[in-house]
Protein backbone atom coordinates (compact mmCIF):
# COMPACT_ATOMS: atom_id res chain seq x y z
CA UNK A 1 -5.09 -15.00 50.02
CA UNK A 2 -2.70 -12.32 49.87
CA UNK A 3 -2.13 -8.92 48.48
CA UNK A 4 0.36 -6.47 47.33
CA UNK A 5 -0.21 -3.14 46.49
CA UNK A 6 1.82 -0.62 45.07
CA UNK A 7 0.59 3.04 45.76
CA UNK A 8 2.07 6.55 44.75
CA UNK A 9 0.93 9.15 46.63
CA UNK A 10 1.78 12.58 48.82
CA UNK A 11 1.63 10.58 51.67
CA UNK A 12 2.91 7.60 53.65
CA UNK A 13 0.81 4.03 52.89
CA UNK A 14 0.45 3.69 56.69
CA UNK A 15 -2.16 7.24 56.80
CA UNK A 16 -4.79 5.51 54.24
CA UNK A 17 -6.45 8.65 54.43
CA UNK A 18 -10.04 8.88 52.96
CA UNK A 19 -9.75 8.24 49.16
CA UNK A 20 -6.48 6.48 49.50
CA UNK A 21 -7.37 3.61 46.92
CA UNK A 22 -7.69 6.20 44.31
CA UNK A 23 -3.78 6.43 44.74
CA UNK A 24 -3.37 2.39 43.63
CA UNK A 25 -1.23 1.76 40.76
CA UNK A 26 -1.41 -1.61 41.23
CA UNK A 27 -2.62 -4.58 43.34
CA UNK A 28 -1.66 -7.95 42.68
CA UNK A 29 -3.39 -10.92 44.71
CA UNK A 30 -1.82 -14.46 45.80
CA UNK A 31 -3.12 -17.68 46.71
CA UNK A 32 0.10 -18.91 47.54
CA UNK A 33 2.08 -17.23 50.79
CA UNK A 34 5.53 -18.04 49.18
CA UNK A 35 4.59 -17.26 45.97
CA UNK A 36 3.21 -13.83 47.67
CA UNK A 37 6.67 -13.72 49.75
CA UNK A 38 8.79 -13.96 46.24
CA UNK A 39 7.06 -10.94 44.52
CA UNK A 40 7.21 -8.84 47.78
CA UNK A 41 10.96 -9.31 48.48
CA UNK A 42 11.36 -8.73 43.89
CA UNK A 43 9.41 -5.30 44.36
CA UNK A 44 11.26 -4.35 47.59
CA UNK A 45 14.70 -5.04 46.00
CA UNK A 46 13.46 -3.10 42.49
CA UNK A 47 12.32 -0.14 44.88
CA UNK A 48 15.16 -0.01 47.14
CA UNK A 49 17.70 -0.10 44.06
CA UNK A 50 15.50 2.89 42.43
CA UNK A 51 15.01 5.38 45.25
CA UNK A 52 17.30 6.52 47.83
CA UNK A 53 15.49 6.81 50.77
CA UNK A 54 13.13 4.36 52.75
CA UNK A 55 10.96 3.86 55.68
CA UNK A 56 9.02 0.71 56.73
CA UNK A 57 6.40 0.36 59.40
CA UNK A 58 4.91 -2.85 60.98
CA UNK A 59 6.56 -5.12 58.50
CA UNK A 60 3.58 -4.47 56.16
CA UNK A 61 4.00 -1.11 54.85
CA UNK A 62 7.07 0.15 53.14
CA UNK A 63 7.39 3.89 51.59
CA UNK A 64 10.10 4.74 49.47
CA UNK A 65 11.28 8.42 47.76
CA UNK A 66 13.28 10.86 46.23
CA UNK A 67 13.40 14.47 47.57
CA UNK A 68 13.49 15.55 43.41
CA UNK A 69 9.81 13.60 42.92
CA UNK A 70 7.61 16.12 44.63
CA UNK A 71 4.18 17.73 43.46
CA UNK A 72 2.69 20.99 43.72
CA UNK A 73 0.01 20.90 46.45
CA UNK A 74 -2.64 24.38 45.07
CA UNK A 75 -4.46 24.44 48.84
CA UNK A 76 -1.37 24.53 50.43
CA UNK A 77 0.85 26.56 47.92
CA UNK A 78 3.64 24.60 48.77
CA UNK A 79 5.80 21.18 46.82
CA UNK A 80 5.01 17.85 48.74
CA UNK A 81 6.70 14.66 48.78
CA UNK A 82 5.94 12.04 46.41
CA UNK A 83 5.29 8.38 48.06
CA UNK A 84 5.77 5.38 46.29
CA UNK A 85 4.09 2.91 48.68
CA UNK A 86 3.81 -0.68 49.12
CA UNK A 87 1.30 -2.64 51.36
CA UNK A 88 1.36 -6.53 52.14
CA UNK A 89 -2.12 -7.34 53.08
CA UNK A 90 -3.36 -10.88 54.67
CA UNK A 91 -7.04 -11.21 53.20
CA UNK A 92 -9.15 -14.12 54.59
C-alpha cells in the first residue's frame, strides 16, 4: 500500500516533530503504485503552480511556501513560516 499525505504546518514534513499528525489535512492511501505515482506527480504539479518556493528531501518529502503565509508563534513572539507539506509513504 501506499500513502500520501498532505500536511500544513510551521515546519518542514521531514522534522515530524512530536504531535506532527495533528498537522494532517489529508492522507489518501493506494493499493496501486501507479495509481499512487499519478496522484503524487497531480498534487506536486497543483503545489508547485500555487506556491513559489520549494524544497524536497529524500524523494519522499516535499515542502512548499510563500513568505506572505506565516503565523504568529505567542512563545516565541515572533511570525513563522507556514509549510504546506507532502509525504509519500511505502506502508507494508
Amino acid at each position: 500500500m501506499f500513502e500520501i499525505i498532505y500536511m500544513k504546518a510551521d515546519f518542514e514534513p521531514w522534522w515530524a516533530f512530536e504531535g506532527w499528525e495533528e498537522h494532517i489535512i489529508k492522507k489518501s492511501t493506494f493499493d496501486n503504485q501507479q495509481e499512487a505515482l499519478v496522484y503524487l506527480n497531480e498534487l506536486l504539479t497543483e503545489f508547485r503552480e500555487k506556491f513559489p518556493k520549494e524544497k524536497g528531501k529524500d524523494e519522499k518529502y516535499w515542502a512548499f511556501w510563500s513568505e506572505k503565509e506565516q503565523c504568529f508563534c505567542e512563545s516565541c513572539d515572533e511570525d513563522l513560516q507556514l509549510y504546506h507539506g507532502i509525504i509519500w509513504n511505502e506502508l507494508e
